[in-house]
C-alpha atoms as a PDB file:
ATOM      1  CA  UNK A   1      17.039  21.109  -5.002  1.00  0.00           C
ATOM      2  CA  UNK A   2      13.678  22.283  -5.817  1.00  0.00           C
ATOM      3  CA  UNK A   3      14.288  25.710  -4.183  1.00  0.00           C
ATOM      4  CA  UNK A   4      17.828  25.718  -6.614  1.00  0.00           C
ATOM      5  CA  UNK A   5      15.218  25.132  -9.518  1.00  0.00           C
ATOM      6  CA  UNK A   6      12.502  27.873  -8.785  1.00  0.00           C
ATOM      7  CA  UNK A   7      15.297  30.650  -8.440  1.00  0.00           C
ATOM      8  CA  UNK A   8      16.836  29.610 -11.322  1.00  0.00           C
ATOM      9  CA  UNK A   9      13.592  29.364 -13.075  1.00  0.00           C
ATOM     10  CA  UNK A  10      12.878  33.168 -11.680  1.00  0.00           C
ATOM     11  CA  UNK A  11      16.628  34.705 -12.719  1.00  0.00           C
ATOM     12  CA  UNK A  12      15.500  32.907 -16.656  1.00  0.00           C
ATOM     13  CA  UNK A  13      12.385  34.941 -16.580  1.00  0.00           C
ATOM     14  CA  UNK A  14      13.634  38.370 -15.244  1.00  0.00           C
ATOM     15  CA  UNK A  15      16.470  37.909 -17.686  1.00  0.00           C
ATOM     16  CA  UNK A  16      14.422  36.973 -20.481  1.00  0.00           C
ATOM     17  CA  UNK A  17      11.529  39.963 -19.747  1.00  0.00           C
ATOM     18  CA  UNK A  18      14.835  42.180 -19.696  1.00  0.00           C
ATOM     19  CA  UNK A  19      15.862  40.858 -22.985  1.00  0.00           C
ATOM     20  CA  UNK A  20      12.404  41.784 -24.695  1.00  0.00           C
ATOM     21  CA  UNK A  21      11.893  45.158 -23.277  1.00  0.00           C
ATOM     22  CA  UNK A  22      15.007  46.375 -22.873  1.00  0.00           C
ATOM     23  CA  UNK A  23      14.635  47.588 -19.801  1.00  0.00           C
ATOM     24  CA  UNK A  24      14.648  46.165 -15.907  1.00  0.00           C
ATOM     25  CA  UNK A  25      12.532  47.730 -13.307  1.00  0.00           C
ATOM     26  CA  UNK A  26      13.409  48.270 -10.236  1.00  0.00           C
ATOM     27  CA  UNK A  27      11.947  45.136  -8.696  1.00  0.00           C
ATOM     28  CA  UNK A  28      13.367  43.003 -11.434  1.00  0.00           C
ATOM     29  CA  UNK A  29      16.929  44.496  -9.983  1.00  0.00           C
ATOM     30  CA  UNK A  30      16.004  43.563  -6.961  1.00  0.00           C
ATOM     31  CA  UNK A  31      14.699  39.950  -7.402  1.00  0.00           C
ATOM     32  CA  UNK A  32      17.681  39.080  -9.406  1.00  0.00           C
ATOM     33  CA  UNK A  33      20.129  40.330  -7.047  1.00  0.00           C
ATOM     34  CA  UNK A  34      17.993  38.193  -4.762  1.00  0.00           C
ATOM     35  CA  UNK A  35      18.002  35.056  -6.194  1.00  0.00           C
ATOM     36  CA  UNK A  36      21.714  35.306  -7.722  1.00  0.00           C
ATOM     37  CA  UNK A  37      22.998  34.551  -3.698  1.00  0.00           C
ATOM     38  CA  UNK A  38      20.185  32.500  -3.219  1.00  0.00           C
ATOM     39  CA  UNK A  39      21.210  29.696  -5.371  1.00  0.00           C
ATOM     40  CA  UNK A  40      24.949  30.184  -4.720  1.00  0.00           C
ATOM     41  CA  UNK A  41      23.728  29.878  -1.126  1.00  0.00           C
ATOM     42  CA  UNK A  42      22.056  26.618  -1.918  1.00  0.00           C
ATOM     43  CA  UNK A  43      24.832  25.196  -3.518  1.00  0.00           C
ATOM     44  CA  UNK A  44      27.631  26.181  -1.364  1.00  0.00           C
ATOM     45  CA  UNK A  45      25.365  24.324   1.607  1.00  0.00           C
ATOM     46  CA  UNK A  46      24.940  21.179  -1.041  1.00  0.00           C
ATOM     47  CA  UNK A  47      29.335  21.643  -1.042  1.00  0.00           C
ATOM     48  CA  UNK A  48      29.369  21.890   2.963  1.00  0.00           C
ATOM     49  CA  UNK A  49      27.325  18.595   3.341  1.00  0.00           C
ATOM     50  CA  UNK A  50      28.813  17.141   0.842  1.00  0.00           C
ATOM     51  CA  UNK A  51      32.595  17.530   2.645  1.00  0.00           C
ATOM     52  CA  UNK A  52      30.892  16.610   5.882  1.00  0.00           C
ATOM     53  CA  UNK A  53      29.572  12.953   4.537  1.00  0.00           C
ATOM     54  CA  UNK A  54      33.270  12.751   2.828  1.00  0.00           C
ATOM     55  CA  UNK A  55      35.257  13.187   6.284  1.00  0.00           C
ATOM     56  CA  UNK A  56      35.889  16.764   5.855  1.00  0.00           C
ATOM     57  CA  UNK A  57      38.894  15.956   3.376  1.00  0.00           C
ATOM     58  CA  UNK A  58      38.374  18.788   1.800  1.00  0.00           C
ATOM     59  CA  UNK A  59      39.648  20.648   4.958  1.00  0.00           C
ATOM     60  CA  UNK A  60      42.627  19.911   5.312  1.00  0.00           C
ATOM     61  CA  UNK A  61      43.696  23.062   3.780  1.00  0.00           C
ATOM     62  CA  UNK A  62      43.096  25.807   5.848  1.00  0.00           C
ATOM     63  CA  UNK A  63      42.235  28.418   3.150  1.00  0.00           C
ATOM     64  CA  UNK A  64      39.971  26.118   1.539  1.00  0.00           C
ATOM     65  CA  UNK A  65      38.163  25.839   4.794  1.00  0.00           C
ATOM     66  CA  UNK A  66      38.320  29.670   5.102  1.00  0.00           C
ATOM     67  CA  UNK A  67      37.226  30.283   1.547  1.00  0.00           C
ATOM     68  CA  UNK A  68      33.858  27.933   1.881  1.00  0.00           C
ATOM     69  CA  UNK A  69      32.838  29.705   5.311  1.00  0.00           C
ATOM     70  CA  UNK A  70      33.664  32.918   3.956  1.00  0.00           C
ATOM     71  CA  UNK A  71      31.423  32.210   1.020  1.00  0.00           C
ATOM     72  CA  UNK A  72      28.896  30.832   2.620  1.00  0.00           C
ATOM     73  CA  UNK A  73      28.512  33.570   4.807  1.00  0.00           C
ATOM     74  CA  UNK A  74      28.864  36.229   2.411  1.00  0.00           C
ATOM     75  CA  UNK A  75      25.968  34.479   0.185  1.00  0.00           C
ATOM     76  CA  UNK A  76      23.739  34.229   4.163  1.00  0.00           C
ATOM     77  CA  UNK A  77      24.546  37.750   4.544  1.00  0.00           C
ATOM     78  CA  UNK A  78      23.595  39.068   0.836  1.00  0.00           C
ATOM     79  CA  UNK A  79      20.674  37.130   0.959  1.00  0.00           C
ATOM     80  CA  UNK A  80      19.558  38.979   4.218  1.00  0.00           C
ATOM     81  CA  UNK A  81      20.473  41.955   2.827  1.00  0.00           C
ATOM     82  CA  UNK A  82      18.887  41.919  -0.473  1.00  0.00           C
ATOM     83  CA  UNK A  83      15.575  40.730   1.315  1.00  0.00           C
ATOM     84  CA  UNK A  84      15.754  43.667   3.625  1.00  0.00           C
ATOM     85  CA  UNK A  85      16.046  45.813   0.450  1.00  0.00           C
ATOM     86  CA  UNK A  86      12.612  44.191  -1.163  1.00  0.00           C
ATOM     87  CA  UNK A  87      10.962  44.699   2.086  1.00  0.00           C
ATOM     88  CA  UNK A  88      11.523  48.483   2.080  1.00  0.00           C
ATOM     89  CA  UNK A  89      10.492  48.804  -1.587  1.00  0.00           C
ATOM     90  CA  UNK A  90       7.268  46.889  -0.866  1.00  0.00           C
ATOM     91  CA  UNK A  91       7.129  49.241   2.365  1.00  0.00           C
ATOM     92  CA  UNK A  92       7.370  52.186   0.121  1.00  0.00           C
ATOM     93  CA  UNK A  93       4.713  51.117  -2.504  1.00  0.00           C
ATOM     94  CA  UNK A  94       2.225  50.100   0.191  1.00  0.00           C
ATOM     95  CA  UNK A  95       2.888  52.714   2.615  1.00  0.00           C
ATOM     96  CA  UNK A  96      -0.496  54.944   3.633  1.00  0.00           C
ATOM     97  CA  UNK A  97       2.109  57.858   5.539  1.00  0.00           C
ATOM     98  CA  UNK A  98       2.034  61.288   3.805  1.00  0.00           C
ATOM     99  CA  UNK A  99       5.292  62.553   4.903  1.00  0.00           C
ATOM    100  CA  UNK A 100       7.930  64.461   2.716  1.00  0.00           C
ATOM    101  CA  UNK A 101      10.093  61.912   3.427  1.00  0.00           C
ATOM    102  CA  UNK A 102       8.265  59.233   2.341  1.00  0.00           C
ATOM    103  CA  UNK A 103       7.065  61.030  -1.000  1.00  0.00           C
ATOM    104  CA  UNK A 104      10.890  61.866  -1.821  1.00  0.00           C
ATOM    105  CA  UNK A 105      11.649  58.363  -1.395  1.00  0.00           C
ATOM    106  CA  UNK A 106       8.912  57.193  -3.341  1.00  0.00           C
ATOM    107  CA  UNK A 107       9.802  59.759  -6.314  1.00  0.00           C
ATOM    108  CA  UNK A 108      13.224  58.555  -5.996  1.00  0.00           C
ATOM    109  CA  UNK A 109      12.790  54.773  -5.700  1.00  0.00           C
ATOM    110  CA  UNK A 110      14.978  53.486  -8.050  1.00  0.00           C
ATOM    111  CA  UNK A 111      18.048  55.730  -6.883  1.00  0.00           C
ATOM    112  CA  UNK A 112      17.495  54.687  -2.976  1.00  0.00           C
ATOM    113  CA  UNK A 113      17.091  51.438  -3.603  1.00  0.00           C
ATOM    114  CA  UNK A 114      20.295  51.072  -6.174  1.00  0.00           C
ATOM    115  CA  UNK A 115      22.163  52.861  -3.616  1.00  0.00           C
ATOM    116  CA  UNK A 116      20.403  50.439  -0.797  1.00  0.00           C
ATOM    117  CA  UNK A 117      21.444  47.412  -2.858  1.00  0.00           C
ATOM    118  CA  UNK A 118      25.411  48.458  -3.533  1.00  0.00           C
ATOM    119  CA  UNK A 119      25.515  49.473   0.730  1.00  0.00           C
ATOM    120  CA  UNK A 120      23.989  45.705   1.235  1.00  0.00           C
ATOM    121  CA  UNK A 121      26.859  44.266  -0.960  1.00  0.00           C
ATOM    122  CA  UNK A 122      29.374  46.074   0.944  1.00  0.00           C
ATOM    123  CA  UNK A 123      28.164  45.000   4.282  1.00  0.00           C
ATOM    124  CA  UNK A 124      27.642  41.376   2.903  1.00  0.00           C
ATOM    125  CA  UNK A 125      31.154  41.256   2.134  1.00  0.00           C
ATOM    126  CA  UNK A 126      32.491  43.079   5.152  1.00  0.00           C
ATOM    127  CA  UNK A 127      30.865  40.945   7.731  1.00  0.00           C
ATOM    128  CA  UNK A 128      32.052  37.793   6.734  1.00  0.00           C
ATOM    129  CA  UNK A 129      35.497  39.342   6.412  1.00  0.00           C
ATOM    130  CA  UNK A 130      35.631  40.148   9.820  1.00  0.00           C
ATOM    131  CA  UNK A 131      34.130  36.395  11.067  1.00  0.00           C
ATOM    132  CA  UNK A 132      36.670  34.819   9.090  1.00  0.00           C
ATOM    133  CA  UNK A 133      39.473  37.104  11.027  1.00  0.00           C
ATOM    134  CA  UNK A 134      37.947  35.926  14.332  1.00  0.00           C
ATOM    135  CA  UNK A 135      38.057  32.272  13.364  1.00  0.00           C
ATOM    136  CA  UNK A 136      41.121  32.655  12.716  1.00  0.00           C
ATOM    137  CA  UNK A 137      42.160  33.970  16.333  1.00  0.00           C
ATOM    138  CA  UNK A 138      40.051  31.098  17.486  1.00  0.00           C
ATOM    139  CA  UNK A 139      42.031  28.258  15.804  1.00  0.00           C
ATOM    140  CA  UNK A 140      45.699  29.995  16.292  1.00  0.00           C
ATOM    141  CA  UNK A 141      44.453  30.110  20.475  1.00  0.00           C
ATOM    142  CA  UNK A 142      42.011  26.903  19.967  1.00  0.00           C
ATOM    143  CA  UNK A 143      44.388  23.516  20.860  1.00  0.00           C
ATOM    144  CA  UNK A 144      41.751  21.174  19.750  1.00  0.00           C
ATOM    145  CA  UNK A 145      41.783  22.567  16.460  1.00  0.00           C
ATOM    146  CA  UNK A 146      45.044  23.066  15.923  1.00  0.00           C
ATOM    147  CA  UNK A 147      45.699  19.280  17.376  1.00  0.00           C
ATOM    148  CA  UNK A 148      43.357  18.120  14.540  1.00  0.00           C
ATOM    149  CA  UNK A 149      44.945  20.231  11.551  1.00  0.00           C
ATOM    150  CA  UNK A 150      48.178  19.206  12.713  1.00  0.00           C
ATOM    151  CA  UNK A 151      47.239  15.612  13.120  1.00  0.00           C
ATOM    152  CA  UNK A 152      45.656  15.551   9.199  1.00  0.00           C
ATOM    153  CA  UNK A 153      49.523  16.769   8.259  1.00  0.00           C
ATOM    154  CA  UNK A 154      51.104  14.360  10.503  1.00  0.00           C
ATOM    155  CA  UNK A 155      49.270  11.150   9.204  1.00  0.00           C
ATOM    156  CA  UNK A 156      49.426  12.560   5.212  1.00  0.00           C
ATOM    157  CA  UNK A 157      53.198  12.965   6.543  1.00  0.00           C
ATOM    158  CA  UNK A 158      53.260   9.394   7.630  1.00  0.00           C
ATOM    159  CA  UNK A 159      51.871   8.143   4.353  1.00  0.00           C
ATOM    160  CA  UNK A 160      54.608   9.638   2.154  1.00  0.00           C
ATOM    161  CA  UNK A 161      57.239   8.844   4.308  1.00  0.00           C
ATOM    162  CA  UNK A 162      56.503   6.128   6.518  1.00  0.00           C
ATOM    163  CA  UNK A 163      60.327   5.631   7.963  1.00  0.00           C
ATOM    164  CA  UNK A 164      60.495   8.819   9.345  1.00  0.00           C
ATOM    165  CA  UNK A 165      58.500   7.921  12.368  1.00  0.00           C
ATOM    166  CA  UNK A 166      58.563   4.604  13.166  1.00  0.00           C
END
């Protein structure tokens, strides 16, 4: 929770230093896109635990149980992602390398790393996209798993309609 608290505390005083000077620097865009997944990361773990200490009812529906893994994954990846980015821009302000490269970049900052930051979204969202299709190869070939979605259906089945299988 306290790690909920700080980002939030961090996205109030980006948002509010944007508010007063009307304009965000590039490592304000890149600490709020930072801490934006961060918390939703944090809280979509609080969810996870939360469904595990209630018996994983929340499961039972197999595209809620896609949707939560998908988004936590997505907010692991972005996270990941978004830290990579502040790593390169701190690379690029600290760097001691006189290359034309590296000057370009550094003249162009806030273009590379806005483009950076919209590639990083796309891959966030990509990757999890293609987990989720592979989980769902694993339960459709997975008997276990399948034994235990189908056995959630068959007892809620047996607590509507109890005369059907006795």
């Amino acid at each position: 929770m306290p790690g909920i608290f700080s980002n939030v505390f961090i996205i109030r005083t980006i948002l509010m230093n944007n508010s007063r000077t009307r304009d965000m620097k590039v490592i304000g865009n890149i600490l709020l896109v930072l801490t934006v997944p961060t918390v939703c990361y944090t809280c979509m773990l609080v969810f996870n635990m939360f469904t595990i200490f209630l018996n994983d009812w929340i499961y039972v529906f197999r595209y809620l149980f896609y949707t939560v893994k998908f988004l936590v994954m997505y907010t692991n990846f972005s996270t990941c992602w978004f830290s990579s980015c502040l790593c390169f821009f701190y690379f690029i302000k600290i760097r001691n390398i006189s290359s034309d490269v590296f000057m370009w970049i550094q003249m162009n900052i806030s273009k590379v790393i806005s483009w950076m930051m919209v590639v990083s979204a796309l891959m966030s969202a990509v990757s999890p996209s293609l987990y989720i299709e592979e989980l769902k190869k694993h339960f459709t070939r997975n008997t276990s798993a399948t034994i235990i979605f189908n056995d959630r259906e068959h007892l809620e089945n047996q607590r509507t309609n109890p005369n059907l299988f006795s």
